[in-house]
N, C-alpha and C. Protein backbone atom coordinates (compact mmCIF):
# COMPACT_ATOMS: atom_id res chain seq x y z
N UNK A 1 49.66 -98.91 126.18
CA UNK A 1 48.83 -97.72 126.21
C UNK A 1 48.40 -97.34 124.80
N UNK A 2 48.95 -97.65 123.81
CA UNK A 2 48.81 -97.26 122.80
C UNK A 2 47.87 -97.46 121.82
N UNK A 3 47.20 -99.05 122.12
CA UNK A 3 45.79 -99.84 122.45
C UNK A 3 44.86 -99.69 122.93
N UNK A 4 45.35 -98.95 124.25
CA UNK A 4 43.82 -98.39 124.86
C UNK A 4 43.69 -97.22 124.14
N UNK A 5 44.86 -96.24 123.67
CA UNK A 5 44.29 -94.74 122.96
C UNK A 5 43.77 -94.92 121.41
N UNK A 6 44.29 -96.14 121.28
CA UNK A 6 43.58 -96.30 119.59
C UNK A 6 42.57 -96.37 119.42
N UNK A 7 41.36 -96.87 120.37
CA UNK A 7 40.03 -97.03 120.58
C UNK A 7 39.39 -96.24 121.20
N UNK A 8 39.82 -95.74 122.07
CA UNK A 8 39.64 -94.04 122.77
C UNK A 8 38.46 -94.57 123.59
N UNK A 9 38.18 -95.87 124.03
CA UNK A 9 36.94 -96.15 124.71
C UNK A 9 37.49 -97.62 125.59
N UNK A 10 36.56 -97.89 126.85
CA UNK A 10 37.02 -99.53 127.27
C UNK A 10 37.03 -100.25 126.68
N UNK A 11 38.22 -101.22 126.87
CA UNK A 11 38.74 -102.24 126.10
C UNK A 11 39.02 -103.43 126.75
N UNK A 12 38.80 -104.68 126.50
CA UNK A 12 39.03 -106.05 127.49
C UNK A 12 40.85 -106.34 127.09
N UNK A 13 40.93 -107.20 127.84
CA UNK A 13 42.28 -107.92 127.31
C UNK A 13 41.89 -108.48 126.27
N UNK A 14 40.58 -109.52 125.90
CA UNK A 14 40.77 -110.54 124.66
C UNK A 14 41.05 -109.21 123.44
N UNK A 15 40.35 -107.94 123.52
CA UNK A 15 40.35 -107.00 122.40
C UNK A 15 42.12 -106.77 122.33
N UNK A 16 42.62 -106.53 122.99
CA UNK A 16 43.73 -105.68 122.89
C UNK A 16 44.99 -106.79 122.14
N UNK A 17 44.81 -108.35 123.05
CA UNK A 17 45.46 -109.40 122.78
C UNK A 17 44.94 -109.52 121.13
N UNK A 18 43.73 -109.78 120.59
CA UNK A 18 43.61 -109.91 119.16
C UNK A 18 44.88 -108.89 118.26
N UNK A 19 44.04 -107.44 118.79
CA UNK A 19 44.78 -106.61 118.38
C UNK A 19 45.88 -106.70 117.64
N UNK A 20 47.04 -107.03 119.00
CA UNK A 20 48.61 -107.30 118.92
C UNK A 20 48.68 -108.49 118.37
N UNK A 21 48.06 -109.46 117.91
CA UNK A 21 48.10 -110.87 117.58
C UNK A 21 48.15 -110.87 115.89
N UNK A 22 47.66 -109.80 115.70
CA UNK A 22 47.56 -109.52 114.17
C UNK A 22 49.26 -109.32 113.75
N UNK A 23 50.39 -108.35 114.62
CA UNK A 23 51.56 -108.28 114.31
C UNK A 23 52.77 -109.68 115.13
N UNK A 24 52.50 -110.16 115.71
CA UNK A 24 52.85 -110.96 116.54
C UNK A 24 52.48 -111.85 118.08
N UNK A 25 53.03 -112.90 118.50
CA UNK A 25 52.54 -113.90 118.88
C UNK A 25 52.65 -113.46 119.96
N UNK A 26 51.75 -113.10 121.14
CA UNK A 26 51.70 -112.99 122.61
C UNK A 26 50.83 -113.49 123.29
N UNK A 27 50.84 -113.88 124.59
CA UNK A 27 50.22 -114.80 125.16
C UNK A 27 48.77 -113.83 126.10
N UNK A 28 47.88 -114.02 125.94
CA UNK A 28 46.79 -113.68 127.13
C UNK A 28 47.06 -113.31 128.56
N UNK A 29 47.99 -114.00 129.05
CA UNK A 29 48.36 -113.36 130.32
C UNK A 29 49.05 -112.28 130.16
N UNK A 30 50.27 -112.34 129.36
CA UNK A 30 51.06 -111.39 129.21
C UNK A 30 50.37 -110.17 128.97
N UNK A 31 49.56 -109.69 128.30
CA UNK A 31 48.40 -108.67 128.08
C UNK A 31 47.78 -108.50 128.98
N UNK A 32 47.30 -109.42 129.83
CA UNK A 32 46.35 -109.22 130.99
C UNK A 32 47.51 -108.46 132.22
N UNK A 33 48.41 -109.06 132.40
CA UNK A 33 49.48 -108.86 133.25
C UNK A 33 49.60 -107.03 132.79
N UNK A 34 50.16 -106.57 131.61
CA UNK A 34 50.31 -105.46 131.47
C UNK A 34 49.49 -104.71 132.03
N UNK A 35 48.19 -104.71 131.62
CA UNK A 35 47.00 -104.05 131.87
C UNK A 35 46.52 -103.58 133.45
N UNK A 36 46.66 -104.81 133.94
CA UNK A 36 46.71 -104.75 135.39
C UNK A 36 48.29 -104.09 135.59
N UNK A 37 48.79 -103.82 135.33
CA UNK A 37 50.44 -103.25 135.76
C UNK A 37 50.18 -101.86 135.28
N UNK A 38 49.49 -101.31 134.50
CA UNK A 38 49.08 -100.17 134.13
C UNK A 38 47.52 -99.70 135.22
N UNK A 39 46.97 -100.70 135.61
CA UNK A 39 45.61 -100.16 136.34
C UNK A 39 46.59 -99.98 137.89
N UNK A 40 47.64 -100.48 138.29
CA UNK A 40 48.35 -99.88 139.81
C UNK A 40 48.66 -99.23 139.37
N UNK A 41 49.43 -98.38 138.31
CA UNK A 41 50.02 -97.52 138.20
C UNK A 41 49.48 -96.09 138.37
N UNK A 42 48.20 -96.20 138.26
CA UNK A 42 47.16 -95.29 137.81
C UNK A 42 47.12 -95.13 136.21
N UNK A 43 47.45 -95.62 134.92
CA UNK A 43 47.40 -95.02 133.68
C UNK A 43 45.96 -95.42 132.93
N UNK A 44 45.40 -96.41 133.77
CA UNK A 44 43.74 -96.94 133.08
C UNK A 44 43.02 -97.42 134.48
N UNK A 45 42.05 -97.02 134.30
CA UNK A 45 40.95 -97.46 135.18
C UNK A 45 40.04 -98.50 134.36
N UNK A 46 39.51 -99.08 135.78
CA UNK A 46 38.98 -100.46 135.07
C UNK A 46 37.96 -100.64 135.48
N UNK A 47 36.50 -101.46 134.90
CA UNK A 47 35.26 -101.85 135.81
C UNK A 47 35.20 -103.28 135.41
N UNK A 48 34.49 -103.69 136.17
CA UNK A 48 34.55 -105.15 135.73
C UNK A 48 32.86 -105.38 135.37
N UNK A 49 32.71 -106.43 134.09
CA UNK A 49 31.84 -106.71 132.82
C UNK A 49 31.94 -108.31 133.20
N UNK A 50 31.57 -108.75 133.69
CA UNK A 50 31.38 -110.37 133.98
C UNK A 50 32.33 -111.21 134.87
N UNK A 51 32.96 -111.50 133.61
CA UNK A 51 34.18 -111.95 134.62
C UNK A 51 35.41 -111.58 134.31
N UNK A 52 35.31 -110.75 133.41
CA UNK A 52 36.35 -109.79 132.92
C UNK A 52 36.34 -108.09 133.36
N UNK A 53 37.68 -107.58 132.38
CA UNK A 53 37.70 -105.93 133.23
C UNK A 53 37.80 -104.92 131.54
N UNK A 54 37.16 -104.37 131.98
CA UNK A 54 37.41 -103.03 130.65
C UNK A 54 38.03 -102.08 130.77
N UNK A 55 39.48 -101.85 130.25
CA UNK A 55 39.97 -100.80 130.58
C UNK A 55 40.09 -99.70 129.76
N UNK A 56 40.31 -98.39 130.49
CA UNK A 56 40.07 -97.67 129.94
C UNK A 56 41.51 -96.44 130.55
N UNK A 57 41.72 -95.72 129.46
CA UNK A 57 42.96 -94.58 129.84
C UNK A 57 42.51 -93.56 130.53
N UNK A 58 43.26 -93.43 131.62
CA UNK A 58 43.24 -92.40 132.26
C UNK A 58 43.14 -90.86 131.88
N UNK A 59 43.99 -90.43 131.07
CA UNK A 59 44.69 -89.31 130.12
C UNK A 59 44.88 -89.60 128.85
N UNK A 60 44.93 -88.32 128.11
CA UNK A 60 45.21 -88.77 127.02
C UNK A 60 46.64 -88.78 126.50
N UNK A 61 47.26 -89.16 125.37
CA UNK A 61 48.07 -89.66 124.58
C UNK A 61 48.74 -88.05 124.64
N UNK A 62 48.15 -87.24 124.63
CA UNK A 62 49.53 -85.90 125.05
C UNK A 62 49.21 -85.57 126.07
N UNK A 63 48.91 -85.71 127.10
CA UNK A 63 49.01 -85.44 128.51
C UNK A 63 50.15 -86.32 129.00
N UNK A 64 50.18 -87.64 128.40
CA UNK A 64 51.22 -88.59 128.71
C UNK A 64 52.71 -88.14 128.36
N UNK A 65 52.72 -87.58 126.80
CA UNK A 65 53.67 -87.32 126.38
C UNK A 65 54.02 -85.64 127.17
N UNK A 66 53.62 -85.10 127.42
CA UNK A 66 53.57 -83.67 128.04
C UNK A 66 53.98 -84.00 129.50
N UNK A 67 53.76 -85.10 129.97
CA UNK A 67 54.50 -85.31 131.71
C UNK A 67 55.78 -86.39 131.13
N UNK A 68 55.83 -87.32 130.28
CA UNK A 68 57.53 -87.16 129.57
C UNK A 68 58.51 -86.16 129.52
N UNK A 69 57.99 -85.15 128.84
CA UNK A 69 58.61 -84.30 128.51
C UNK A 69 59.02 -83.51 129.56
N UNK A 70 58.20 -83.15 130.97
CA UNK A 70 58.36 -81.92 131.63
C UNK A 70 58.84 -83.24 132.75
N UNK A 71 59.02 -84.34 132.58
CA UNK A 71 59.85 -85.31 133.42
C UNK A 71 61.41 -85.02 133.31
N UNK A 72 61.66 -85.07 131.44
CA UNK A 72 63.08 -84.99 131.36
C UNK A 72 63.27 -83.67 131.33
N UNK A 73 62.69 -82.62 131.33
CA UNK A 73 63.04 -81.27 131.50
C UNK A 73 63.45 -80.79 133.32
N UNK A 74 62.98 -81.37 133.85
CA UNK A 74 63.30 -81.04 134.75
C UNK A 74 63.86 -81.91 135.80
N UNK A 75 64.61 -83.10 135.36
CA UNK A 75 66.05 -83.37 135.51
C UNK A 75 66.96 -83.17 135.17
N UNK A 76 67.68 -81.79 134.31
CA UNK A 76 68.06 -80.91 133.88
C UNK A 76 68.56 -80.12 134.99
N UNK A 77 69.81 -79.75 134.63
CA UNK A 77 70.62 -79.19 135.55
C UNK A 77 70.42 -77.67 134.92
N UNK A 78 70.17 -77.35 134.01
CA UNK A 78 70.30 -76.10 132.97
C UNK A 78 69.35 -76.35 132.24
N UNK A 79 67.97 -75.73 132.66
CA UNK A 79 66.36 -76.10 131.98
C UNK A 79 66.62 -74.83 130.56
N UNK A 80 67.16 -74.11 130.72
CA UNK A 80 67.50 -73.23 129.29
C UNK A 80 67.73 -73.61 128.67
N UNK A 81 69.78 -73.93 128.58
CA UNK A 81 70.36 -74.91 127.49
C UNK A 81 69.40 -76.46 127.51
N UNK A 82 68.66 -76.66 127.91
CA UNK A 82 67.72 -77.80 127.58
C UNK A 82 66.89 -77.69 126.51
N UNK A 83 66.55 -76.41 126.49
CA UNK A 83 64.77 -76.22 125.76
C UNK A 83 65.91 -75.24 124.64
N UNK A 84 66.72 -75.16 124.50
CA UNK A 84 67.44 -74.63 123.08
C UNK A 84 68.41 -75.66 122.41
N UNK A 85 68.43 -76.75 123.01
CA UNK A 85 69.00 -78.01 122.82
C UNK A 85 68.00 -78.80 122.18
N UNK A 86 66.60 -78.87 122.80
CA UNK A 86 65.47 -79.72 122.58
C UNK A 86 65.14 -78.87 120.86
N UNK A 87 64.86 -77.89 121.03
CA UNK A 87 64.36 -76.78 120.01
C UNK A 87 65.59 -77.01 118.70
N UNK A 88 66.76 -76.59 119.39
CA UNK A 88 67.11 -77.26 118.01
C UNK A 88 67.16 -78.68 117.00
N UNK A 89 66.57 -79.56 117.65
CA UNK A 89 66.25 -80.68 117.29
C UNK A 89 64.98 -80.80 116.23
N UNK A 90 63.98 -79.60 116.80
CA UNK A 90 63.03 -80.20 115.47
C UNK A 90 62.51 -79.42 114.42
N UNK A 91 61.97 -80.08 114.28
CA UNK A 91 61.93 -80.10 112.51
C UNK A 91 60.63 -79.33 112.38
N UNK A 92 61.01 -78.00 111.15
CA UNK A 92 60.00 -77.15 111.05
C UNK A 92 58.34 -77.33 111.66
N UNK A 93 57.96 -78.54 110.91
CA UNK A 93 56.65 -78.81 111.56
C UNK A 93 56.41 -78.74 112.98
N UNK A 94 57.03 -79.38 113.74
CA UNK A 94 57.25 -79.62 115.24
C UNK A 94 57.26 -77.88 115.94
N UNK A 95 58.56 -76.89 115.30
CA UNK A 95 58.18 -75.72 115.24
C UNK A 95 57.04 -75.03 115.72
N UNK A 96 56.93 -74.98 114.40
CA UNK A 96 54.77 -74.35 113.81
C UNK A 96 54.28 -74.67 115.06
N UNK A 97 54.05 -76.02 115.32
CA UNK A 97 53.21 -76.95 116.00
C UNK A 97 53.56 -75.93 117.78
N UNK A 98 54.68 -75.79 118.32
CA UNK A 98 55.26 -75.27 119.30
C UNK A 98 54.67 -73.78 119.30
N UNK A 99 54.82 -72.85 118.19
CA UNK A 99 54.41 -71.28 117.90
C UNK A 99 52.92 -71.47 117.96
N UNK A 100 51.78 -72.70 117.96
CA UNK A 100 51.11 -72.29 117.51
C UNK A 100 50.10 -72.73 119.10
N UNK A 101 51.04 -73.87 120.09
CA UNK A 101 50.78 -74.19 121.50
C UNK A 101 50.98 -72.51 122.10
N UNK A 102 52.24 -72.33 122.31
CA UNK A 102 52.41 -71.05 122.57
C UNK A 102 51.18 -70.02 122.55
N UNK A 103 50.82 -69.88 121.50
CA UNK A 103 49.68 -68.74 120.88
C UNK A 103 47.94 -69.50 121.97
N UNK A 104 47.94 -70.81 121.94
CA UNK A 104 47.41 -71.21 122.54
C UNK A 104 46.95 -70.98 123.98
N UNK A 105 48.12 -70.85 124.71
CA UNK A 105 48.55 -70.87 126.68
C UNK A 105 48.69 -69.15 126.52
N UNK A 106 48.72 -68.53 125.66
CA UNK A 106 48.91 -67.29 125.93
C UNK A 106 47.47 -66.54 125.90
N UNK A 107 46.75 -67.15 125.73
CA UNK A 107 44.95 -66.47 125.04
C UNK A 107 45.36 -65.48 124.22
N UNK A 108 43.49 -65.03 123.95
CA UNK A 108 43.39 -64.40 122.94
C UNK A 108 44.03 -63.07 123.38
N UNK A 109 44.03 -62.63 124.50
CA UNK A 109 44.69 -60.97 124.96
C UNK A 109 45.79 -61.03 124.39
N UNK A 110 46.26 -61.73 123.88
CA UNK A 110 48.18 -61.48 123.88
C UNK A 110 48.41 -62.36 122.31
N UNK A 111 47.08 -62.40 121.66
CA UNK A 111 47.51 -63.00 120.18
C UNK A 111 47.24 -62.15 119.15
N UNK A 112 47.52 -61.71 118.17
CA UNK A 112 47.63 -61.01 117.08
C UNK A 112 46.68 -62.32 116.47
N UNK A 113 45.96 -61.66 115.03
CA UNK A 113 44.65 -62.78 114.52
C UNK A 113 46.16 -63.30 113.31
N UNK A 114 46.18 -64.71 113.73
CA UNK A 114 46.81 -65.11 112.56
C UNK A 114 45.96 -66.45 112.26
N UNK A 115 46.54 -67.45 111.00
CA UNK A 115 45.84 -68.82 110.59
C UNK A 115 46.71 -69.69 111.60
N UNK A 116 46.24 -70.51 112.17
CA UNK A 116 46.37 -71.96 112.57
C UNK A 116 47.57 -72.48 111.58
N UNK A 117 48.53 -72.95 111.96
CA UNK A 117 49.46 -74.38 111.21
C UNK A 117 48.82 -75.61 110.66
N UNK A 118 48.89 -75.91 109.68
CA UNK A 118 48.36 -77.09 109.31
C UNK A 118 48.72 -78.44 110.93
N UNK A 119 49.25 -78.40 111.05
CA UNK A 119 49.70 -79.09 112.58
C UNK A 119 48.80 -78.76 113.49
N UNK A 120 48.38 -77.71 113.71
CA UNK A 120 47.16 -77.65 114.82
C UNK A 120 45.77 -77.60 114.43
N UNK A 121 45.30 -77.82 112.91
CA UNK A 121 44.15 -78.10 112.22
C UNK A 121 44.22 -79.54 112.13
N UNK A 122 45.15 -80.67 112.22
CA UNK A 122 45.11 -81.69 112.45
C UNK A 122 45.15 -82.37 113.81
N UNK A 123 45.24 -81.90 114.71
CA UNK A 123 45.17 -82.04 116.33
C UNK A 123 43.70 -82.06 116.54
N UNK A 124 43.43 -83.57 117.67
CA UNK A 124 42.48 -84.11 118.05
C UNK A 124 41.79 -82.54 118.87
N UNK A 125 40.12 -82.14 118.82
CA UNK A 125 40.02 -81.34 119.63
C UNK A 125 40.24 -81.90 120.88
N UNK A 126 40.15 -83.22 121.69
CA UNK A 126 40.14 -83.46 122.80
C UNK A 126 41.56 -83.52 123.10
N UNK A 127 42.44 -83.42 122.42
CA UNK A 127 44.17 -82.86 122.98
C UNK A 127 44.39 -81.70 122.71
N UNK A 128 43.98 -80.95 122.26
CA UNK A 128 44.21 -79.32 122.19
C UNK A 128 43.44 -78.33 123.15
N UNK A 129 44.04 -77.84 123.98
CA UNK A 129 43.85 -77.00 125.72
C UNK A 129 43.23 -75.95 124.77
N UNK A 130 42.14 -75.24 125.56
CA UNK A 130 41.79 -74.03 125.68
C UNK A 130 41.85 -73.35 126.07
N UNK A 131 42.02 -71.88 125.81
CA UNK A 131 43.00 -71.07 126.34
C UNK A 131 42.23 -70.71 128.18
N UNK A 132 43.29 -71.00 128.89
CA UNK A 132 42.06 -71.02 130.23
C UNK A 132 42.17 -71.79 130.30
N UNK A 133 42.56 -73.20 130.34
CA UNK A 133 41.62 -74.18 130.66
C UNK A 133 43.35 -75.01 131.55
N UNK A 134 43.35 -75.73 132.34
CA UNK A 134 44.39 -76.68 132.53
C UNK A 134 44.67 -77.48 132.06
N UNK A 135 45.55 -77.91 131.53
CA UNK A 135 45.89 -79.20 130.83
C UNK A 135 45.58 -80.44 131.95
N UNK A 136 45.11 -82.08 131.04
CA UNK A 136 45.03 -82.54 131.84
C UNK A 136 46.11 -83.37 132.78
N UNK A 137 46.24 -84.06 134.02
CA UNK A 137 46.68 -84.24 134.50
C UNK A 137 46.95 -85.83 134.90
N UNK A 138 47.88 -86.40 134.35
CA UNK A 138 47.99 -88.09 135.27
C UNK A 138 48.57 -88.08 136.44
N UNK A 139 47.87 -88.78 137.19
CA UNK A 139 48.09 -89.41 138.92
C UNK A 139 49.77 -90.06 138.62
N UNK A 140 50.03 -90.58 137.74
CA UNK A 140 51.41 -91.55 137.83
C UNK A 140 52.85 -90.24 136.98
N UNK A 141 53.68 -90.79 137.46
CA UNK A 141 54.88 -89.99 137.36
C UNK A 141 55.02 -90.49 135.85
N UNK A 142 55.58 -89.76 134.70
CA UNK A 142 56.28 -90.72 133.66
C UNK A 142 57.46 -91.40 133.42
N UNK A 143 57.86 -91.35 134.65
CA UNK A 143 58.75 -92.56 134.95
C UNK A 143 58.18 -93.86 135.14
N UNK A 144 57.09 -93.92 135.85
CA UNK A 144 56.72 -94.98 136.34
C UNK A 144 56.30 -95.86 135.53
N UNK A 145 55.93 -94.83 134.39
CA UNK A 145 55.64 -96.35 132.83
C UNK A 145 56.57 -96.92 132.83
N UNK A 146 57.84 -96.68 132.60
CA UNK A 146 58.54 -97.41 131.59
C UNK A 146 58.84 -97.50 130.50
N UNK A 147 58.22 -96.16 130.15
CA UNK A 147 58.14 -96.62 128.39
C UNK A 147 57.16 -96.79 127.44
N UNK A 148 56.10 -97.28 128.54
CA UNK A 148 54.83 -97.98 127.62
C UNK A 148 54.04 -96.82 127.72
């Protein structure tokens, strides 16, 4: 997945296989195989360009990580001590970044005018929700990756 979000547009297998070929040796099927193991899954949709397929991501790269997260949150026996467990784990930036989502999902009725975190002036506009707006949504569980 991380291939298809780097390009942010459809991508063949020969593209993605070059890609990875630059850090190590993998075979064409094996890439093709993934891809198609990601198009059942629902995580890329595909059209087909000759005799090949272009794929493309479903969601983006924090929508993915955002159904991770609310995957392991809520296999959690104690979703509190979770999210003060999780929270104490990070690191100021991550913080900011959290105070400044928050300020986000809450709209403007309920924000005092403050500056943006350097963390959310660096956030893609197409991953940062508007206030109102739903976050987006993947068809596949994040279990069902695996990982990838």
């Amino acid at each position: 997945m991380s291939r298809v979000w780097k390009w942010n547009r459809p991508v063949t297998v020969r593209e993605v296989l070059e890609d990875l070929q630059q850090e190590r040796s993998i075979a064409y099927t094996t890439v093709m195989t993934v891809l198609d193991n990601l198009h059942q899954k629902g995580w890329v949709r595909r059209e087909a360009e000759g005799r090949a397929y272009r794929y493309e991501a479903v969601s983006t790269r924090a929508a993915y990580a955002a159904a991770l997260m609310n995957d392991a949150w809520s296999q959690s026996d104690n979703p509190a001590a979770a999210l003060v467990a999780f929270f104490g784990m990070m690191s100021e930036e991550q913080r900011r970044s959290l105070s400044d989502a928050v300020r986000i999902v809450q709209g403007p009725e309920t924000q005092e005018p403050t500056e943006p975190s350097e963390s959310a002036e660096r956030a893609e506009p197409a991953e940062r929700a508007e206030p109102g707006e739903e976050p987006e949504e993947n068809p596949a569980s994040a279990r069902d990756l695996g990982g990838r």
